[in-house]
C-alpha atoms as a PDB file:
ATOM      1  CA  UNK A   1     -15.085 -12.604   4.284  1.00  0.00           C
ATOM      2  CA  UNK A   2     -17.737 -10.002   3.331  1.00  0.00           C
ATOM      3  CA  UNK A   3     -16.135  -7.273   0.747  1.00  0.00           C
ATOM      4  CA  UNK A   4     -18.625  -4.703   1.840  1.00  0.00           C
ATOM      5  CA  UNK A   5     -17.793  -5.245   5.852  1.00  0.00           C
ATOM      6  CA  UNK A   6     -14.353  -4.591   5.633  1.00  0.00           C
ATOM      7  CA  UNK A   7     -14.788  -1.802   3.086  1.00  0.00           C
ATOM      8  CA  UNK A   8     -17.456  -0.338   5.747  1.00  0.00           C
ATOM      9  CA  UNK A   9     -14.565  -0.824   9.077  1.00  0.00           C
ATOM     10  CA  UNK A  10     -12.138   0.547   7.033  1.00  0.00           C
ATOM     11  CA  UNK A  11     -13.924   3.675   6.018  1.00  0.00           C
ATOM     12  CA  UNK A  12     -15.072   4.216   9.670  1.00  0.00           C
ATOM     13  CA  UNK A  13     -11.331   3.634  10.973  1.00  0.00           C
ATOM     14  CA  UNK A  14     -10.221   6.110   7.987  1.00  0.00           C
ATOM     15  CA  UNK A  15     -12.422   8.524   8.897  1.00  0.00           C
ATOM     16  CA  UNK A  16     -12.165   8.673  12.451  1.00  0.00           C
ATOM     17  CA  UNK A  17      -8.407   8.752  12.661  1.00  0.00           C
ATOM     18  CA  UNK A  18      -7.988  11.083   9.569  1.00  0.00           C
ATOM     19  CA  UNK A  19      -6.239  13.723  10.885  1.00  0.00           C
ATOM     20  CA  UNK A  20      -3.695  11.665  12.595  1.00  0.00           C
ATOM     21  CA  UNK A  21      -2.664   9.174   9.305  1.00  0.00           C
ATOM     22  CA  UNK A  22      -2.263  12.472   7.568  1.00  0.00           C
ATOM     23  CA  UNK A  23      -0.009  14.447  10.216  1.00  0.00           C
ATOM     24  CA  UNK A  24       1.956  11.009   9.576  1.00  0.00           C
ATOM     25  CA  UNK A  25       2.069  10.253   5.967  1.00  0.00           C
ATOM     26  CA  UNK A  26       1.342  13.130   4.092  1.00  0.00           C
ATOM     27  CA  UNK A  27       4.506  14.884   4.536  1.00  0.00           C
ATOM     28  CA  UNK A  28       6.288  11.557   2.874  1.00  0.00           C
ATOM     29  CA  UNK A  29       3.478  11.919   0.236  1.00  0.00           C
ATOM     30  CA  UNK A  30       4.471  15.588  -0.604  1.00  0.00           C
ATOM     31  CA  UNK A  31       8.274  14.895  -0.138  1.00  0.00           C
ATOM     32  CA  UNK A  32       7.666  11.894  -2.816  1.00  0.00           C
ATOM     33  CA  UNK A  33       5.319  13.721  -5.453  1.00  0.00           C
ATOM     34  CA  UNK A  34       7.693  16.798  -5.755  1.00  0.00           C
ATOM     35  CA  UNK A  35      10.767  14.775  -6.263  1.00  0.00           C
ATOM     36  CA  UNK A  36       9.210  13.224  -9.029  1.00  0.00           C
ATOM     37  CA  UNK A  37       8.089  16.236 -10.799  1.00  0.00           C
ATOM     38  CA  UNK A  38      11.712  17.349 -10.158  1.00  0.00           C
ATOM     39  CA  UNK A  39      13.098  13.896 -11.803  1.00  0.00           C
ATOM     40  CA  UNK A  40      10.902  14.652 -14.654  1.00  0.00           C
ATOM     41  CA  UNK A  41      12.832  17.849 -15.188  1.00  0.00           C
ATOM     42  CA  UNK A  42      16.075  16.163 -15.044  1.00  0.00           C
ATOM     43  CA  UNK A  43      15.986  12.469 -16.742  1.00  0.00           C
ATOM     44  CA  UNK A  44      15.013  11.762 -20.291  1.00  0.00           C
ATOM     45  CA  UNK A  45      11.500  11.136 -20.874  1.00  0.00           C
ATOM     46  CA  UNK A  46      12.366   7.212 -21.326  1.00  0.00           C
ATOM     47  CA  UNK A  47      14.043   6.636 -18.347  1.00  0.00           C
ATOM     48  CA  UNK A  48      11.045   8.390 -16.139  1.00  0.00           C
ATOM     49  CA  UNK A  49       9.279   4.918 -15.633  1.00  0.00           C
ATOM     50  CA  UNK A  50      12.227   3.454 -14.242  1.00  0.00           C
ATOM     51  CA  UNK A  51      12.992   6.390 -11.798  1.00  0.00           C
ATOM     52  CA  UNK A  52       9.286   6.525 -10.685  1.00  0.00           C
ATOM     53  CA  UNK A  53       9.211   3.043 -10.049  1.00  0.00           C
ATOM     54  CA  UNK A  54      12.592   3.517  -7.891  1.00  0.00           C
ATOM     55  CA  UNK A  55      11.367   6.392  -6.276  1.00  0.00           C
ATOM     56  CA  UNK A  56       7.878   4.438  -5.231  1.00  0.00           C
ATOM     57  CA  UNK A  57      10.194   1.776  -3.474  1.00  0.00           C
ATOM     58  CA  UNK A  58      11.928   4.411  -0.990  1.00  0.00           C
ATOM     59  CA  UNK A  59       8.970   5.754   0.167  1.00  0.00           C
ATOM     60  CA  UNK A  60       6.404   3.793  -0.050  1.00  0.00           C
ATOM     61  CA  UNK A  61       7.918   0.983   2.871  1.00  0.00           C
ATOM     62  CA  UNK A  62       8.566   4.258   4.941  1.00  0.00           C
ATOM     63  CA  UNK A  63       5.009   5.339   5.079  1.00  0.00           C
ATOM     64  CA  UNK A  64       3.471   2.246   4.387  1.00  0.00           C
ATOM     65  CA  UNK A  65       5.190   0.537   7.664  1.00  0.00           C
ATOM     66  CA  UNK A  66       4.124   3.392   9.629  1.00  0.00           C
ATOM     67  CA  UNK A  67       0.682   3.481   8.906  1.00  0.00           C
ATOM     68  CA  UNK A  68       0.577  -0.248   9.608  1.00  0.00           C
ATOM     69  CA  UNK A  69       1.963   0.009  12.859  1.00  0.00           C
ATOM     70  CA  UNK A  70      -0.440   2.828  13.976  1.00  0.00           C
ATOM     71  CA  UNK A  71      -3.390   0.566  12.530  1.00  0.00           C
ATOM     72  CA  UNK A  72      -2.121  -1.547  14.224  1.00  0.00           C
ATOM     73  CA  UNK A  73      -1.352   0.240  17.162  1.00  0.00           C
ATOM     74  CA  UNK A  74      -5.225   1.977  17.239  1.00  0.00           C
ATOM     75  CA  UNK A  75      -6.755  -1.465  17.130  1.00  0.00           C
ATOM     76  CA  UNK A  76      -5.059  -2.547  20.380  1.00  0.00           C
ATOM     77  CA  UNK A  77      -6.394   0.789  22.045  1.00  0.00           C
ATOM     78  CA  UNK A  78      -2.866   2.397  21.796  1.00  0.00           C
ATOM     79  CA  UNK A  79      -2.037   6.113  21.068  1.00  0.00           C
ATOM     80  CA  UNK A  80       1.160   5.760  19.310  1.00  0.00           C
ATOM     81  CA  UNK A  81       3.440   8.996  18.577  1.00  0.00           C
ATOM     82  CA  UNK A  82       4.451  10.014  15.432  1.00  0.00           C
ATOM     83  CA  UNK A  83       8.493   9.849  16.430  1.00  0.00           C
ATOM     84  CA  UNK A  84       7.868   6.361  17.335  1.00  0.00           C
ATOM     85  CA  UNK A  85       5.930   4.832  14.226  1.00  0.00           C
ATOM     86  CA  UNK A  86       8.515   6.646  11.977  1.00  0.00           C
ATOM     87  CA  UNK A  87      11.110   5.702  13.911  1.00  0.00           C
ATOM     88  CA  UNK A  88      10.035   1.670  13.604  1.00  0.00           C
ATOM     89  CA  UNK A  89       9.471   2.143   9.904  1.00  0.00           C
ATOM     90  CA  UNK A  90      13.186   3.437   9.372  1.00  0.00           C
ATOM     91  CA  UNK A  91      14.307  -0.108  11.091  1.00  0.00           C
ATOM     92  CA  UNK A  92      11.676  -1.942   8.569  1.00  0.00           C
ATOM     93  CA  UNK A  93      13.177  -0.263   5.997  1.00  0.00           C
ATOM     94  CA  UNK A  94      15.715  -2.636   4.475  1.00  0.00           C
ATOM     95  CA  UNK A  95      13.457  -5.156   4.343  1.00  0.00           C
ATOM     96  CA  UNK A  96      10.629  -3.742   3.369  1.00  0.00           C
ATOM     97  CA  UNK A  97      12.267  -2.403   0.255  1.00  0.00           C
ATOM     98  CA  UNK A  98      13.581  -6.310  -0.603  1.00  0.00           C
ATOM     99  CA  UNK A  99      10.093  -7.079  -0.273  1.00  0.00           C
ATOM    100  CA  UNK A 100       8.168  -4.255  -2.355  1.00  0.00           C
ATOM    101  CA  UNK A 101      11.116  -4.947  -4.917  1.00  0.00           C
ATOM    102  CA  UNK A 102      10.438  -8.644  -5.508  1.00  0.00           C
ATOM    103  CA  UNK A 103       7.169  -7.858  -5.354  1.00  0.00           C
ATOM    104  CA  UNK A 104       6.596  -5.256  -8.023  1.00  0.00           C
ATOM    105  CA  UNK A 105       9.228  -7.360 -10.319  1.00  0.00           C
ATOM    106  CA  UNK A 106       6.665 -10.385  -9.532  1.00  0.00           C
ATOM    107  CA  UNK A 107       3.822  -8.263 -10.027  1.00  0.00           C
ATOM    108  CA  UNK A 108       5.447  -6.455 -13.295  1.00  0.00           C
ATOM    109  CA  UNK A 109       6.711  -9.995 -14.610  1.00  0.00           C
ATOM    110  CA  UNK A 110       3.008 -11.387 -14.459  1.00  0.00           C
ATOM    111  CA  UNK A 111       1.529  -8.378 -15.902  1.00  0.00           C
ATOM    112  CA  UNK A 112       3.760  -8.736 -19.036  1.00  0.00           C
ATOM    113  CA  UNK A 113       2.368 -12.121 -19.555  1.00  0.00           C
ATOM    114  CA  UNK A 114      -1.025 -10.971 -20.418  1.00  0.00           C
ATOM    115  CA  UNK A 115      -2.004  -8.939 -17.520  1.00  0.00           C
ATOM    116  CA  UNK A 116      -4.014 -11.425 -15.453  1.00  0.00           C
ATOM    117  CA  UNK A 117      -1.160 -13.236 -14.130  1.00  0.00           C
ATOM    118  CA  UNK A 118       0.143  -9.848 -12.522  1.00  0.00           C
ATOM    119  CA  UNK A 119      -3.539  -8.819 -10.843  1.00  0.00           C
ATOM    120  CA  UNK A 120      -3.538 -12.649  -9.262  1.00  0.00           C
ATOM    121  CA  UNK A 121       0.153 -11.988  -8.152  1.00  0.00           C
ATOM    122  CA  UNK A 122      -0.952  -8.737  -7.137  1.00  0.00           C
ATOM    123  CA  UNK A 123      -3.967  -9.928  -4.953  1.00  0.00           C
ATOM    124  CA  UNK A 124      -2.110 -13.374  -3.524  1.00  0.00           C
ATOM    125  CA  UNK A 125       0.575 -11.202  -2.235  1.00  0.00           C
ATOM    126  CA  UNK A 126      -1.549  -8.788  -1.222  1.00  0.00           C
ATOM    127  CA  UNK A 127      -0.643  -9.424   2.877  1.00  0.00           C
ATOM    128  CA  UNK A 128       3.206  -9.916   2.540  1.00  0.00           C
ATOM    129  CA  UNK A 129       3.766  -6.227   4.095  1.00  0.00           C
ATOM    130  CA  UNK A 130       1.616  -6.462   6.788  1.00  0.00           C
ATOM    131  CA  UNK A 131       3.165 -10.445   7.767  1.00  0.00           C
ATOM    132  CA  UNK A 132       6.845  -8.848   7.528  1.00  0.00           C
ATOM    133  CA  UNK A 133       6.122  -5.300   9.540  1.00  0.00           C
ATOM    134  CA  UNK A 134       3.629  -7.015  12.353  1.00  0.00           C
ATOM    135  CA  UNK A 135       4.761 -10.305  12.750  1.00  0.00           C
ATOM    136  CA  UNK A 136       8.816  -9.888  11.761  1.00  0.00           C
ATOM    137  CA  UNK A 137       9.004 -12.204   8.774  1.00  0.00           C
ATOM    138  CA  UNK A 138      11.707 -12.133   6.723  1.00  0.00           C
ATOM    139  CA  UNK A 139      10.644 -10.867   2.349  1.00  0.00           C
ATOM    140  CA  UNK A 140      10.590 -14.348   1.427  1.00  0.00           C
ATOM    141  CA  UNK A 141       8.805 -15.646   4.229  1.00  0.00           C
ATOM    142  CA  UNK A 142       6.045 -12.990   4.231  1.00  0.00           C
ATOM    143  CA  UNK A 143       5.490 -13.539   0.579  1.00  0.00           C
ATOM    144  CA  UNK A 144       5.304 -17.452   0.807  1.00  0.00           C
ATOM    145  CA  UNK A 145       2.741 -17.101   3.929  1.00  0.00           C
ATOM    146  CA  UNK A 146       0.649 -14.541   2.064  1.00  0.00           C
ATOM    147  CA  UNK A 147       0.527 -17.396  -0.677  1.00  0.00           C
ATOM    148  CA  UNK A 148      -1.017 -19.370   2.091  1.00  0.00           C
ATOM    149  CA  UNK A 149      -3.251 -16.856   3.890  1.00  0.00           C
ATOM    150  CA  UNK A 150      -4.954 -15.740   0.933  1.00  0.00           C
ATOM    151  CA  UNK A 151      -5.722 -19.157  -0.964  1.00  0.00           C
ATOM    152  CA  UNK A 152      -9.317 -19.292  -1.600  1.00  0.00           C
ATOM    153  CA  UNK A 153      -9.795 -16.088  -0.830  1.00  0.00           C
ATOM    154  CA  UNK A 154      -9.212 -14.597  -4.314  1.00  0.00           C
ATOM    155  CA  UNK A 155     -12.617 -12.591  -5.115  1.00  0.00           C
ATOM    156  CA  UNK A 156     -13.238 -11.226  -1.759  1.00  0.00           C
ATOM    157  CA  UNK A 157      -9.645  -9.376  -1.756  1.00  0.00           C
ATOM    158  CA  UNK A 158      -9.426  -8.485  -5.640  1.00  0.00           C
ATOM    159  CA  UNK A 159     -13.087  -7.293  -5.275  1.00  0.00           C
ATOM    160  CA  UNK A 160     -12.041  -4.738  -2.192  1.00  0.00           C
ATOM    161  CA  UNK A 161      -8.647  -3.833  -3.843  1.00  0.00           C
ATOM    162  CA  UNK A 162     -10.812  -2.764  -7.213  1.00  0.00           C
ATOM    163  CA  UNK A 163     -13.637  -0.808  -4.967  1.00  0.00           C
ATOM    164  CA  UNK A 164     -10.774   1.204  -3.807  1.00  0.00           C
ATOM    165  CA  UNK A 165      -8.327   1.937  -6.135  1.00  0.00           C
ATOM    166  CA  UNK A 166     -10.366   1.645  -9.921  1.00  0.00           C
ATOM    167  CA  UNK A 167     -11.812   4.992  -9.312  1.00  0.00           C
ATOM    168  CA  UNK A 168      -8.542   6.769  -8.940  1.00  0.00           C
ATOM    169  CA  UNK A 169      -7.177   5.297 -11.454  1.00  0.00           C
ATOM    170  CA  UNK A 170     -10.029   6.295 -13.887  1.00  0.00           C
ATOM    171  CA  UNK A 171      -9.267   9.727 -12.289  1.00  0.00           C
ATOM    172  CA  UNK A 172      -6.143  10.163 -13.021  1.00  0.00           C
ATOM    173  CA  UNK A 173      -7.169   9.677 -16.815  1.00  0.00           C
ATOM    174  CA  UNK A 174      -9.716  11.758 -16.616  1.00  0.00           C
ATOM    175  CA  UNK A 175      -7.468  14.784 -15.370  1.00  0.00           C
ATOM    176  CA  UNK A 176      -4.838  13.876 -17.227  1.00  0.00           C
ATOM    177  CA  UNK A 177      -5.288  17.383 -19.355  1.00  0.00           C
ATOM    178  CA  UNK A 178      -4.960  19.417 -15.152  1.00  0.00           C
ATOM    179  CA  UNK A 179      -1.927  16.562 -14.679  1.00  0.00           C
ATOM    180  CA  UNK A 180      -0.263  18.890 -16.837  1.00  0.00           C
ATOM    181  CA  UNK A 181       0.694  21.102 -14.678  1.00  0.00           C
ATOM    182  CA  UNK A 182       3.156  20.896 -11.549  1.00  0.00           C
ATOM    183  CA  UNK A 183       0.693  22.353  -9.447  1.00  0.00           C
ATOM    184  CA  UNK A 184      -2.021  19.800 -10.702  1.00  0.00           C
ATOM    185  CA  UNK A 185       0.308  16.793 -10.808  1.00  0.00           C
ATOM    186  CA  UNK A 186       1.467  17.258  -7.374  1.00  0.00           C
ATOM    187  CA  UNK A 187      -2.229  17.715  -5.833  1.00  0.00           C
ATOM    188  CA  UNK A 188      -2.879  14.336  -8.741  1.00  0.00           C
ATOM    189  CA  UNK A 189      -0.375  12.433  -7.090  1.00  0.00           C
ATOM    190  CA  UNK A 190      -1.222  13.417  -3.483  1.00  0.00           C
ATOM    191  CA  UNK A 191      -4.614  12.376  -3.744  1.00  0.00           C
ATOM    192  CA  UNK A 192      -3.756   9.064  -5.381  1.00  0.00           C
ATOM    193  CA  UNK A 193      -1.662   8.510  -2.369  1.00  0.00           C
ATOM    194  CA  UNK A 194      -4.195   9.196   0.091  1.00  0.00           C
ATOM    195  CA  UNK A 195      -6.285   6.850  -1.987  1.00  0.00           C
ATOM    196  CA  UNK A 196      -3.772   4.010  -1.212  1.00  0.00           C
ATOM    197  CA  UNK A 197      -3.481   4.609   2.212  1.00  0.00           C
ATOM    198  CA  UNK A 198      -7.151   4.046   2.700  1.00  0.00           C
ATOM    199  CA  UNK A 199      -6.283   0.682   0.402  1.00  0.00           C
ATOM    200  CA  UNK A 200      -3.764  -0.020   3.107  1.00  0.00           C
ATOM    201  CA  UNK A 201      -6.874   0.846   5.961  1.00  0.00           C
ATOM    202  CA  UNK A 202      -8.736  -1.551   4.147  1.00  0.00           C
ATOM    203  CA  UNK A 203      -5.929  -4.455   3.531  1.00  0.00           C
ATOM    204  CA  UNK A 204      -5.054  -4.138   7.113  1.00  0.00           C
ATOM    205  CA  UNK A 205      -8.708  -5.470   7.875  1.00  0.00           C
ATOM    206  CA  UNK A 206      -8.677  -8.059   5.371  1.00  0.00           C
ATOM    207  CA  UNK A 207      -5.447  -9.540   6.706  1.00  0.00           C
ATOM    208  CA  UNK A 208      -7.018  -9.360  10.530  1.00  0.00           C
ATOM    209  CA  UNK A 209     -10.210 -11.650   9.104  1.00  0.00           C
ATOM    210  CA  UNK A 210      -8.180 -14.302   7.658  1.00  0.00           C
ATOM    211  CA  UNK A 211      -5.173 -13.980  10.724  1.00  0.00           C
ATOM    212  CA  UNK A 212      -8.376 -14.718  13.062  1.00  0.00           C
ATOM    213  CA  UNK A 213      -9.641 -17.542  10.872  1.00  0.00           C
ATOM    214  CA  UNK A 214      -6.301 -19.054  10.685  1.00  0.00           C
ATOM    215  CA  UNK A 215      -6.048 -19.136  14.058  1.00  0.00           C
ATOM    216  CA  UNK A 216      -9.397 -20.511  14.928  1.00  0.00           C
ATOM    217  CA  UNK A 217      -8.712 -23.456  12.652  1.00  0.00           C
ATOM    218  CA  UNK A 218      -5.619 -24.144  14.489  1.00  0.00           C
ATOM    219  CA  UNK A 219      -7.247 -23.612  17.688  1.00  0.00           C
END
């Protein structure tokens, strides 16, 4: 599993089916970054956290699914419609929130302990979304086989998850003085999800390489 080959097929499938992932997910994107800068008008400053992290776990299984399917969808030579792949995500739904929600308090638990036991977390469940949208597992199930699928295969992920999302991140501090704004927060928060789409793009071939070299060592 080469970091730098499924960065490189990632970018290319990105780029080439641009317009289409954003005609799909970038409306949810918008709808998501202004209700948080309207949540930050309403709630106390404390309690902003909380409703951020609530408000990342209604959207985010409704785009995420979608884009999954249509990855998935585009590698199998299929032109999926919009209607369709939104429509599938909306049945995920349920689930997928269960899952992102046991996930993030997983995630958030291990970061707590010293912050290293959250980014492993974070990397060895890494494939649970893709295991419960594309092969119907149930949350528990899709986090137990990403356990499995990703064992030994630590570095290659962590190092393609970093690549991609470290530079936003760094970003984001870096404009924090434009964040500011509404109209700079909302295009800040945009682009930050349009950055972890591309993470999806490039999770989505990760997951294929080790599915394939499962298989073969089954075969």
């Amino acid at each position: 599993m080469n970091p730098l080959d499924a960065l490189r097929d990632a970018w290319f499938f990105f780029r080439q089916n641009l317009l289409q992932i954003l005609l799909l997910c970038l409306p949810l994107l918008l709808l998501e970054a202004f209700v948080s800068l309207q949540l930050e008008g309403q709630v106390a400053a404390a309690k902003v956290p909380l409703y951020q992290v609530l408000l990342g776990l209604f959207f985010y299984p409704l785009y995420s699914a979608a884009l999954i399917l249509f990855i998935d969808a585009r590698s199998r030579g299929e032109q999926p419609g919009k209607g369709a792949l939104l429509a599938m995500s909306l049945s995920l739904w349920p689930r997928f929130v269960l899952l992102a929600g046991i996930g993030t308090l997983a995630i958030m638990l291990g970061i707590s302990l010293f912050i290293l036991p959250g980014l492993w977390l974070m990397v060895r469940l890494v494939f649970a979304d893709y295991l419960l949208v594309l092969r119907g597992l149930s949350p528990l199930q899709a986090l137990h086989q990403s356990l499995q699928l990703t064992q030994g295969h630590f570095w290659p992920i962590f190092t393609c998850v970093m690549l991609v999302m470290v530079p936003p991140w760094l970003a984001g501090f870096w404009a924090a003085d434009i964040a500011s704004e509404p109209a700079g927060r909302l295009l800040l928060d945009v682009l930050f999800g349009l950055c972890q789409l591309f993470t999806t793009v490039v999770v989505f071939r990760l997951y294929m390489l080790r599915a394939d070299d499962n298989t073969d060592s089954l075969a």
